[in-house]
PDB file of N, CA and C in Angstrom:
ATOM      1  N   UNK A   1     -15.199  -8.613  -1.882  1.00  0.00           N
ATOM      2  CA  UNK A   1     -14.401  -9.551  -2.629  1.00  0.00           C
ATOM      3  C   UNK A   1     -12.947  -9.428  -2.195  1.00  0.00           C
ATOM      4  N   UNK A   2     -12.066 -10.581  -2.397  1.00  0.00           N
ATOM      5  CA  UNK A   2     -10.822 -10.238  -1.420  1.00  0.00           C
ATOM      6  C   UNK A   2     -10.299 -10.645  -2.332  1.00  0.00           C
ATOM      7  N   UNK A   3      -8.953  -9.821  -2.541  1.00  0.00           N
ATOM      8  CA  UNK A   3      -7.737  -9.668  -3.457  1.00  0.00           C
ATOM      9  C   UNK A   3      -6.678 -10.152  -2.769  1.00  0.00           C
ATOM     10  N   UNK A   4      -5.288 -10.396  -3.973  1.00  0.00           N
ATOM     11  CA  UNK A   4      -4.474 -10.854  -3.164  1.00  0.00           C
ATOM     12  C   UNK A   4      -3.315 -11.249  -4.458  1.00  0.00           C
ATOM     13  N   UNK A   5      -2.243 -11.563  -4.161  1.00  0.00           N
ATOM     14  CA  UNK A   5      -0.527 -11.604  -4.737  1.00  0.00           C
ATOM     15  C   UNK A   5      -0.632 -13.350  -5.129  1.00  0.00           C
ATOM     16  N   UNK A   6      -0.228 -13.388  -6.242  1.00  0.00           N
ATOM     17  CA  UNK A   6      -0.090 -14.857  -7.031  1.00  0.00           C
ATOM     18  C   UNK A   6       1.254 -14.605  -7.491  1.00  0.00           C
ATOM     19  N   UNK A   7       1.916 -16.144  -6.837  1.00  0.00           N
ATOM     20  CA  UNK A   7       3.229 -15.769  -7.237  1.00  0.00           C
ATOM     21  C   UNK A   7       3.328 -17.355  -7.169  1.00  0.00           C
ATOM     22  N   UNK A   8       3.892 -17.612  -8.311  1.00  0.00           N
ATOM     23  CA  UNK A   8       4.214 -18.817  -9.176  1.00  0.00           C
ATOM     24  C   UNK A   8       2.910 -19.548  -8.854  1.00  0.00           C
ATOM     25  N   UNK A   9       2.953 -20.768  -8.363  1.00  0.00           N
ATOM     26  CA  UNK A   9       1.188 -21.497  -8.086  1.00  0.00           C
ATOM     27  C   UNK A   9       0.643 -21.434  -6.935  1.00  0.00           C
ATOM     28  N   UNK A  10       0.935 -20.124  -5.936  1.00  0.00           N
ATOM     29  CA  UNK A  10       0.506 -19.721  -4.716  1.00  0.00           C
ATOM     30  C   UNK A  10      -0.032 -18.515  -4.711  1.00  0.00           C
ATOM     31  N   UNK A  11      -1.141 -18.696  -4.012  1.00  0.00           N
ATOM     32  CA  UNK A  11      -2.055 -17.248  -3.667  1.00  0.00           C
ATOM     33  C   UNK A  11      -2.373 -16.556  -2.256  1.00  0.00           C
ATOM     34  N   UNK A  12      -2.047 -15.652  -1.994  1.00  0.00           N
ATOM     35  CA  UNK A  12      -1.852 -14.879  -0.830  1.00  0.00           C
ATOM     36  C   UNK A  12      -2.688 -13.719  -0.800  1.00  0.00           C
ATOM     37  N   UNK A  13      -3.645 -14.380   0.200  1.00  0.00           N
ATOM     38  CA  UNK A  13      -5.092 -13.555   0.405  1.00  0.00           C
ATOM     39  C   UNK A  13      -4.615 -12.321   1.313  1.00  0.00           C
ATOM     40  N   UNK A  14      -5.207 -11.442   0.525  1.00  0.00           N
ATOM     41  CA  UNK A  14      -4.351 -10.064   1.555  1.00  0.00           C
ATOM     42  C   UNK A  14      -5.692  -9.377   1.935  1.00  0.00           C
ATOM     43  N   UNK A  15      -7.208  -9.370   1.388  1.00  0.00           N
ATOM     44  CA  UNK A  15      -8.135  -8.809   2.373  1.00  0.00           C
ATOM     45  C   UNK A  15      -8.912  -8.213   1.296  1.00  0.00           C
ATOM     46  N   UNK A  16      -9.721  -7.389   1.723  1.00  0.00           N
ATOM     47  CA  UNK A  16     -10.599  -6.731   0.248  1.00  0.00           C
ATOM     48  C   UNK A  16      -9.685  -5.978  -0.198  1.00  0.00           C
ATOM     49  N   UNK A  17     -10.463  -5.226  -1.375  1.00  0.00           N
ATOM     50  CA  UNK A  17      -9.811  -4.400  -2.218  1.00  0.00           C
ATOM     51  C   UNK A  17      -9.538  -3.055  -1.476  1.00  0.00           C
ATOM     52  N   UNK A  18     -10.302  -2.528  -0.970  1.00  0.00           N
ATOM     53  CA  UNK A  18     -10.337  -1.400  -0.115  1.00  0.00           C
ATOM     54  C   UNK A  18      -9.746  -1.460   0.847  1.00  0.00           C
ATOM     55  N   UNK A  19      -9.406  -2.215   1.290  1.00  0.00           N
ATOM     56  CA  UNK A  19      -8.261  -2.661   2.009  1.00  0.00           C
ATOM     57  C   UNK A  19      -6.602  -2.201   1.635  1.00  0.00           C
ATOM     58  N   UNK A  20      -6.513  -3.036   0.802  1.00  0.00           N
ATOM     59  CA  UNK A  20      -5.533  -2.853  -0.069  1.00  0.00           C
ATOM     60  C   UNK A  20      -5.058  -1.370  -0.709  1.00  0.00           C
ATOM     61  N   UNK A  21      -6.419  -1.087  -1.100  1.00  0.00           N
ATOM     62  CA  UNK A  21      -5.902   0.702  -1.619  1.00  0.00           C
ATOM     63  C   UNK A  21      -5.730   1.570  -0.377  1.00  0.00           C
ATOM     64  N   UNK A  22      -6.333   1.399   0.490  1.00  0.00           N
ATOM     65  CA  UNK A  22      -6.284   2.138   1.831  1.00  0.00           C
ATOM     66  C   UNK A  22      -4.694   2.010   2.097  1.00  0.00           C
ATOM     67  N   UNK A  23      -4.090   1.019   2.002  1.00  0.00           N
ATOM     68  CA  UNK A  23      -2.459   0.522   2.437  1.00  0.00           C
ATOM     69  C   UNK A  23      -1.897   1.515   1.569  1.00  0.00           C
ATOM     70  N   UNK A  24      -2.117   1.104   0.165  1.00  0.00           N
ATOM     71  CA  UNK A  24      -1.538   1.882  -0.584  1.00  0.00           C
ATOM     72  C   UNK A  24      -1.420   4.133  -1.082  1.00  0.00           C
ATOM     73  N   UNK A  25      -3.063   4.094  -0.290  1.00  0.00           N
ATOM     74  CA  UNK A  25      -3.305   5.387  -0.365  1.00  0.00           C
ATOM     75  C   UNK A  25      -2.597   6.066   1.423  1.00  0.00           C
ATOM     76  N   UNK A  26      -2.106   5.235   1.745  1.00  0.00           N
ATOM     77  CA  UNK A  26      -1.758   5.667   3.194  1.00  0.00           C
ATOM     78  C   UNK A  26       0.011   6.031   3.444  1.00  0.00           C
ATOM     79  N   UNK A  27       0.654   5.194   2.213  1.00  0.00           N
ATOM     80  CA  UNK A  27       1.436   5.402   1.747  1.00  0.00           C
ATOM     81  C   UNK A  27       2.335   6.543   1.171  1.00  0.00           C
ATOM     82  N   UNK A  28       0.848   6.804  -0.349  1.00  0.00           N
ATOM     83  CA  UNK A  28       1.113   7.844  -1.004  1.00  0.00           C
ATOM     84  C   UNK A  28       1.163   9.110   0.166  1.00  0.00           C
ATOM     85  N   UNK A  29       0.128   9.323   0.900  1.00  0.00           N
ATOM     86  CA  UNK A  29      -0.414  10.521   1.730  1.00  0.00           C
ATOM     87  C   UNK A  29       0.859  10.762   2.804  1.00  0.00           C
ATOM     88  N   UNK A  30       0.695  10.116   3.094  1.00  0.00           N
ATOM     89  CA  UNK A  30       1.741  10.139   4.650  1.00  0.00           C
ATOM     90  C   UNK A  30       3.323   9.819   4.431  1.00  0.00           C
ATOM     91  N   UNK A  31       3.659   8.871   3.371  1.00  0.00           N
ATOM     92  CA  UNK A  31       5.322   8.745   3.513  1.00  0.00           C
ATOM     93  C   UNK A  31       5.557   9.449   1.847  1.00  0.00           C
ATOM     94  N   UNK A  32       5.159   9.571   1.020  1.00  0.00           N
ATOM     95  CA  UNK A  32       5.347  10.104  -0.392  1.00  0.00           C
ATOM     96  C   UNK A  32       4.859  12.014  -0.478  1.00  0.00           C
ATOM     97  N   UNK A  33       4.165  12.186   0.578  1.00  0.00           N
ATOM     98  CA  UNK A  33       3.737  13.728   0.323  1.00  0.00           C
ATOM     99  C   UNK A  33       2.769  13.784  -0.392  1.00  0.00           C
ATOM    100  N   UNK A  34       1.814  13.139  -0.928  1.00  0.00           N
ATOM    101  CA  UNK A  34       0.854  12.639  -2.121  1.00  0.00           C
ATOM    102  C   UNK A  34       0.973  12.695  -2.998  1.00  0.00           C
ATOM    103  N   UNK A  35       2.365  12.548  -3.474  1.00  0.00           N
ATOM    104  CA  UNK A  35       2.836  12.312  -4.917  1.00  0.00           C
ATOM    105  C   UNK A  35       3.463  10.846  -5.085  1.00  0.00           C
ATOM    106  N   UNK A  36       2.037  10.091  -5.446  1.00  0.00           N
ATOM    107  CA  UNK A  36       2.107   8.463  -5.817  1.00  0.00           C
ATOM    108  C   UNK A  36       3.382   7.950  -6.406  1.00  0.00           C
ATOM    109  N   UNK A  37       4.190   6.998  -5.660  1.00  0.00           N
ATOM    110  CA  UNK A  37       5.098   6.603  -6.174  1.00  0.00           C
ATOM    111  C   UNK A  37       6.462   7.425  -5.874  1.00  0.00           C
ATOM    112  N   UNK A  38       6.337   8.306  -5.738  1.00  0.00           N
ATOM    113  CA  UNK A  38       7.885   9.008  -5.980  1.00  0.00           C
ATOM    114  C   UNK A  38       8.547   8.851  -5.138  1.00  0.00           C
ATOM    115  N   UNK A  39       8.566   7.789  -3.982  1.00  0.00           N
ATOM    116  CA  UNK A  39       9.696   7.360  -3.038  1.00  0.00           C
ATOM    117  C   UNK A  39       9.630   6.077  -2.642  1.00  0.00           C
ATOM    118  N   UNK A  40       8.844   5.618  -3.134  1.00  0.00           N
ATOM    119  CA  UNK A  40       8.727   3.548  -3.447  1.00  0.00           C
ATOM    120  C   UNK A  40       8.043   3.318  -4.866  1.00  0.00           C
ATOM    121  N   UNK A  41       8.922   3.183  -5.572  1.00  0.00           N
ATOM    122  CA  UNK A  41       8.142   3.055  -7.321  1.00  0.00           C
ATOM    123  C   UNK A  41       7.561   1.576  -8.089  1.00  0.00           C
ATOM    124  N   UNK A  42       8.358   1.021  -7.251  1.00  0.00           N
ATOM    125  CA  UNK A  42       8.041  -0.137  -7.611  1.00  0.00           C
ATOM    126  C   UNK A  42       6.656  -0.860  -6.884  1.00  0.00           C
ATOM    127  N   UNK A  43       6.749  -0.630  -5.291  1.00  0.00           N
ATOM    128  CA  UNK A  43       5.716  -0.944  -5.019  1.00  0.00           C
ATOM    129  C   UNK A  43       4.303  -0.569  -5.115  1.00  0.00           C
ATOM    130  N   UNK A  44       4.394   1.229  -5.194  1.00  0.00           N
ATOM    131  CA  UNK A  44       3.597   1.580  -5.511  1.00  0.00           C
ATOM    132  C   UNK A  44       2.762   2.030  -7.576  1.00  0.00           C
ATOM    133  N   UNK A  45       3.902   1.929  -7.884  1.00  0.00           N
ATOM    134  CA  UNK A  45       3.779   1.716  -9.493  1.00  0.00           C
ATOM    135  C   UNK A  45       3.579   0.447 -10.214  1.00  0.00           C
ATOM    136  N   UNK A  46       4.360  -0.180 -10.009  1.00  0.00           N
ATOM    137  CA  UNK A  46       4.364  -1.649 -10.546  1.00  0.00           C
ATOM    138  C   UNK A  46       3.572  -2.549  -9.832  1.00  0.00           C
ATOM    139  N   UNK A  47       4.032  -2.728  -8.342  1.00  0.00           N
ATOM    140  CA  UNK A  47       3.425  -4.125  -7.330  1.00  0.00           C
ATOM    141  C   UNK A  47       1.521  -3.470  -7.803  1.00  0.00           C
ATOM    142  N   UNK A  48       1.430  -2.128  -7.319  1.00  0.00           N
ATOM    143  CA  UNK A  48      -0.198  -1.829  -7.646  1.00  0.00           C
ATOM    144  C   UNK A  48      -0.745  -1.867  -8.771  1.00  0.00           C
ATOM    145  N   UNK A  49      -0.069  -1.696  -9.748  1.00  0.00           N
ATOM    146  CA  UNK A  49      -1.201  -2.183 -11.108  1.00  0.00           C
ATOM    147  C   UNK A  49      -0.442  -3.529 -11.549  1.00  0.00           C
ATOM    148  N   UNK A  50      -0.015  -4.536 -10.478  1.00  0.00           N
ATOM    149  CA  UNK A  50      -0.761  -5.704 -10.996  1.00  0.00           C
ATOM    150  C   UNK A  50       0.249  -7.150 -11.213  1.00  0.00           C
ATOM    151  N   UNK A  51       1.862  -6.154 -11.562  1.00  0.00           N
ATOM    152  CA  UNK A  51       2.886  -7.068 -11.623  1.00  0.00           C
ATOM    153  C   UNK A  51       4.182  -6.509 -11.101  1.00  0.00           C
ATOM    154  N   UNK A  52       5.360  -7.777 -11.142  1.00  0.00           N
ATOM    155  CA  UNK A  52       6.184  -7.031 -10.105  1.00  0.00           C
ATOM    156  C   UNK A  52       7.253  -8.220 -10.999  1.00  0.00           C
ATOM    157  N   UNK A  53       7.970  -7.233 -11.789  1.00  0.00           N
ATOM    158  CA  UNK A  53       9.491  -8.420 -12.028  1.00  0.00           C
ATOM    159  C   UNK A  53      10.081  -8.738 -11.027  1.00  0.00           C
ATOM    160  N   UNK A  54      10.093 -10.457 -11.326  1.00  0.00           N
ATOM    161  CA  UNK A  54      11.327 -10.871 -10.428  1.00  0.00           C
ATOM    162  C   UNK A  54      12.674 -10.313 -10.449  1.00  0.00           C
ATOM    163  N   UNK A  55      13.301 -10.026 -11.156  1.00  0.00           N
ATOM    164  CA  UNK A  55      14.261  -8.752 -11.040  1.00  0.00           C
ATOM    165  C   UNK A  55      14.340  -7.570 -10.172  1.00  0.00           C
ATOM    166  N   UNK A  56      13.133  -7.179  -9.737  1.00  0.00           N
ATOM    167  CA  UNK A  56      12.951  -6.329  -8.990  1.00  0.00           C
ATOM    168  C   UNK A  56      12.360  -6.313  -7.657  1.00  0.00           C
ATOM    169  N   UNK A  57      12.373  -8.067  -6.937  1.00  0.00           N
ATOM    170  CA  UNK A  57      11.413  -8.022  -5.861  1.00  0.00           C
ATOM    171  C   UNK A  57      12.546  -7.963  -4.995  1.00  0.00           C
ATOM    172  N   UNK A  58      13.832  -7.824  -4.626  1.00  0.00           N
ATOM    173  CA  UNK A  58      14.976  -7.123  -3.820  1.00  0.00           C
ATOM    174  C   UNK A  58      14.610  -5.735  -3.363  1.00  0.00           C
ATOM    175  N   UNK A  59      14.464  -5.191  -4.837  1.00  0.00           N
ATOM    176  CA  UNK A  59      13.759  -3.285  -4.245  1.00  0.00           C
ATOM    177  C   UNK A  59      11.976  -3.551  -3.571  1.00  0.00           C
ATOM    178  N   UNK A  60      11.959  -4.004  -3.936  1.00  0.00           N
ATOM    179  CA  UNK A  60      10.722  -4.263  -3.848  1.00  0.00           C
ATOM    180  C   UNK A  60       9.844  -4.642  -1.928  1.00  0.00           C
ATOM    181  N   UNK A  61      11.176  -5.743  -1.590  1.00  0.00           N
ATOM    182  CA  UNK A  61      10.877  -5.534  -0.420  1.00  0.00           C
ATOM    183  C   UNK A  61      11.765  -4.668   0.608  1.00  0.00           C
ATOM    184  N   UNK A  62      12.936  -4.204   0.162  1.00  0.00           N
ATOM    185  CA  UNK A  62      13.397  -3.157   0.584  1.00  0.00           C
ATOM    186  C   UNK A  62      12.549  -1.778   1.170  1.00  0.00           C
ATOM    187  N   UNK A  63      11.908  -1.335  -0.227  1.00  0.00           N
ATOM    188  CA  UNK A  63      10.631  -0.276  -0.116  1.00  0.00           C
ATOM    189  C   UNK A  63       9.894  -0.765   1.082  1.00  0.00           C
ATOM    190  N   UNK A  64       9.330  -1.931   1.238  1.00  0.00           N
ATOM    191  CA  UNK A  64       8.212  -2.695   1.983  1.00  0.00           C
ATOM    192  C   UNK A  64       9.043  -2.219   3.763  1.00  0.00           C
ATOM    193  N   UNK A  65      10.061  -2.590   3.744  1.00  0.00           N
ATOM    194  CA  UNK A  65      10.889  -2.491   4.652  1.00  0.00           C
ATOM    195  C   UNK A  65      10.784  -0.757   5.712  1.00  0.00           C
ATOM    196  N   UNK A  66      11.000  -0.224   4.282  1.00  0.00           N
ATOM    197  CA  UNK A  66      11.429   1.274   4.528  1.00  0.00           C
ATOM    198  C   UNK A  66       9.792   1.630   5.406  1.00  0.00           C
ATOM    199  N   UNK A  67       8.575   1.414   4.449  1.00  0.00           N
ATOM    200  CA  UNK A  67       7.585   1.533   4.834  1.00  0.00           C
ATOM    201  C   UNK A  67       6.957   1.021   6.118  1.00  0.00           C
ATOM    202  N   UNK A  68       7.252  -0.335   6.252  1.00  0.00           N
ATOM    203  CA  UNK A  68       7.052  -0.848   7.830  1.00  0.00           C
ATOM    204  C   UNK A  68       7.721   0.128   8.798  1.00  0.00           C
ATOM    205  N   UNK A  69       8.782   0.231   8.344  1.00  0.00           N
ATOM    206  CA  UNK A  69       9.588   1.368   9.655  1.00  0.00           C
ATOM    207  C   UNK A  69       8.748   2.308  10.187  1.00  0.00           C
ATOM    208  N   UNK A  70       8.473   3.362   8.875  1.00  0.00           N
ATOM    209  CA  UNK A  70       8.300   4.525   9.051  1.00  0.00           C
ATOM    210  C   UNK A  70       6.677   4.482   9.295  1.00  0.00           C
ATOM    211  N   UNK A  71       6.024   3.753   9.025  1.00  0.00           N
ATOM    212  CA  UNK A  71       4.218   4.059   9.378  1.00  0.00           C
ATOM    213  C   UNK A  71       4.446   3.327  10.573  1.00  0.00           C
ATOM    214  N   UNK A  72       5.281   2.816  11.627  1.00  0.00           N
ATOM    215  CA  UNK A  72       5.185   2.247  12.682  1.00  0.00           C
ATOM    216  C   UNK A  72       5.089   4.121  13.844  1.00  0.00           C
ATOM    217  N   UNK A  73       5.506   5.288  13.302  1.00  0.00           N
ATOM    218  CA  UNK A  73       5.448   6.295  13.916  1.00  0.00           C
ATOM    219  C   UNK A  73       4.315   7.262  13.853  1.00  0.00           C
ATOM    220  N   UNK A  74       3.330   6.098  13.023  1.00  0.00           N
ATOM    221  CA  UNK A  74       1.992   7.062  12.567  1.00  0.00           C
ATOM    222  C   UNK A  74       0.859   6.238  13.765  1.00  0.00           C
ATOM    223  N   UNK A  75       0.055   7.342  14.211  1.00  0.00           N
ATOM    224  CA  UNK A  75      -1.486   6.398  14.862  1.00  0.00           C
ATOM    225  C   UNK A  75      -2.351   6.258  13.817  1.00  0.00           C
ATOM    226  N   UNK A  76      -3.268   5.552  14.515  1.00  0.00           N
ATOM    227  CA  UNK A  76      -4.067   4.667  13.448  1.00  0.00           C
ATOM    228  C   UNK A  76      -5.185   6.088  12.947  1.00  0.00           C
ATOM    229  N   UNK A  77      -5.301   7.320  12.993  1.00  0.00           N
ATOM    230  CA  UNK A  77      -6.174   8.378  12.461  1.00  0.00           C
ATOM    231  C   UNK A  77      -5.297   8.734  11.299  1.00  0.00           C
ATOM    232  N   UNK A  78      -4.167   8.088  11.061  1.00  0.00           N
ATOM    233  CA  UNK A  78      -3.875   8.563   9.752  1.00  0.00           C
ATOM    234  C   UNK A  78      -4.288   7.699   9.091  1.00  0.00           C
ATOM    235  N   UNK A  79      -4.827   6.786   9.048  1.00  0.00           N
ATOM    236  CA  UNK A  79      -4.945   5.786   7.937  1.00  0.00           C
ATOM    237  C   UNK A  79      -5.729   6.858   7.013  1.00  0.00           C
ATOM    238  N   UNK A  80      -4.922   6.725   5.453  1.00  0.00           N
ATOM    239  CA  UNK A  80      -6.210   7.326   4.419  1.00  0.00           C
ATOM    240  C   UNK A  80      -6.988   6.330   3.658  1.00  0.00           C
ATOM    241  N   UNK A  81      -8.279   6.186   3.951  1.00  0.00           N
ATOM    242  CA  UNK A  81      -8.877   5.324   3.159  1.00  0.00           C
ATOM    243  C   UNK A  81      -9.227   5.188   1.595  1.00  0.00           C
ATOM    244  N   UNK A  82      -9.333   6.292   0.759  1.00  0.00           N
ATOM    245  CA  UNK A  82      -8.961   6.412  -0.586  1.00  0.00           C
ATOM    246  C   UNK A  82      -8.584   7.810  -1.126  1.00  0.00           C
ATOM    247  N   UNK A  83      -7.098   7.614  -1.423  1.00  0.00           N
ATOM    248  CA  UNK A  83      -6.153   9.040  -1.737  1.00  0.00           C
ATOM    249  C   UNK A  83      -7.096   9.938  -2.514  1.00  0.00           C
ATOM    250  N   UNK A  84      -7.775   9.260  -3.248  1.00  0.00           N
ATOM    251  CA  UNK A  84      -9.164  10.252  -4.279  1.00  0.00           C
ATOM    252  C   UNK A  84     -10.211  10.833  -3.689  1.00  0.00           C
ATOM    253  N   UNK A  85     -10.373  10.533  -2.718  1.00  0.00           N
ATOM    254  CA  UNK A  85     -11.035  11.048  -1.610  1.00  0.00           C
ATOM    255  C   UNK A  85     -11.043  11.534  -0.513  1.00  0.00           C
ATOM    256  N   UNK A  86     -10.236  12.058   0.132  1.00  0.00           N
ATOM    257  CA  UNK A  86      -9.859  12.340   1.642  1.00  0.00           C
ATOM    258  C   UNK A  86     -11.131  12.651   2.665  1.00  0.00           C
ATOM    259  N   UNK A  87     -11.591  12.493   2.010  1.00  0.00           N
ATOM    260  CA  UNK A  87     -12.621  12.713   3.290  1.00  0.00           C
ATOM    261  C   UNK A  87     -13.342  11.623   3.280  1.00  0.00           C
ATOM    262  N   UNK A  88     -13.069  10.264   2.744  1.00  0.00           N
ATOM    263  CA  UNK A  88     -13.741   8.915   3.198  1.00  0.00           C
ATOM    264  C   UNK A  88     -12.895   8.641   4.392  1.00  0.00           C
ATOM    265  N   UNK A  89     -13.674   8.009   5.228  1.00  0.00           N
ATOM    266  CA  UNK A  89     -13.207   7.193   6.673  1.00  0.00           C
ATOM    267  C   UNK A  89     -13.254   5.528   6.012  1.00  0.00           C
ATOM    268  N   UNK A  90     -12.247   5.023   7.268  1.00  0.00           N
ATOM    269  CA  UNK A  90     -12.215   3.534   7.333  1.00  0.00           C
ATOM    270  C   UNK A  90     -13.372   3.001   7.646  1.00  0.00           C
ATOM    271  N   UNK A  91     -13.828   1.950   7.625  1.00  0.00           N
ATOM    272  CA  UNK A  91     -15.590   1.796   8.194  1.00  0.00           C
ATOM    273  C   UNK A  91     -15.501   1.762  10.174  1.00  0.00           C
ATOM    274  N   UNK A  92     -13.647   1.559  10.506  1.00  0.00           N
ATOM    275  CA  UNK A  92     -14.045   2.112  11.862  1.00  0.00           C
ATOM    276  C   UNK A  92     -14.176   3.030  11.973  1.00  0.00           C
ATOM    277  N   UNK A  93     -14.322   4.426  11.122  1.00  0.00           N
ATOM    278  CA  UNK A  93     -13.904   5.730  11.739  1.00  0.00           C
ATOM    279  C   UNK A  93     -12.420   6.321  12.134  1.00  0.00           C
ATOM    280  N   UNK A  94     -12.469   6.953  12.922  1.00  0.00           N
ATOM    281  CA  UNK A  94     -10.611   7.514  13.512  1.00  0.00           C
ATOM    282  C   UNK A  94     -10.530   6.986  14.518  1.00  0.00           C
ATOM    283  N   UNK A  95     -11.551   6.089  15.336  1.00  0.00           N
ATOM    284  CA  UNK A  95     -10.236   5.442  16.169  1.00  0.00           C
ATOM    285  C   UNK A  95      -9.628   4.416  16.122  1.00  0.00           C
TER     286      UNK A  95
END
């Protein structure tokens, strides 16, 4: 089933769900130290369970920003596929 960002009367298909947490658990693991949230809060606190004040989508893609940078220095064997699990693989595997 594929999830995805509704923002005013537009919907933006972003891929399955596992998908999505994989982004987000790849995050926590690799740029946060695996402590969810504590260096992008909004995206990973707020944008992930579900809503995101307009007030806050400035930080919001800022974080997004910071994050593109910095996972551009990771290979693709870091991807974590669910932070609750570390020992699930992507359905490619590590390479």
């Amino acid at each position: 089933m594929a999830v995805g960002f509704i923002v005013d009367f537009y919907y933006y298909s972003i891929g399955s769900a596992d998908f999505l947490h994989s982004f987000f658990s790849t995050v926590a693991v690799n740029l946060e130290g695996g402590k969810w949230g504590s260096r992008f809060p909004v995206l990973m606190n707020e944008l992930y369970q579900g809503k995101l004040p307009v007030e806050k989508t400035d930080i919001a893609f800022e974080e997004l920003n910071t994050i593109r940078e910095e996972l551009k220095d990771f290979s693709p064997d870091k991807v974590v596929w669910d932070i609750d699990d570390l020992f699930k693989q992507p359905p490619w595997g590590k390479t």
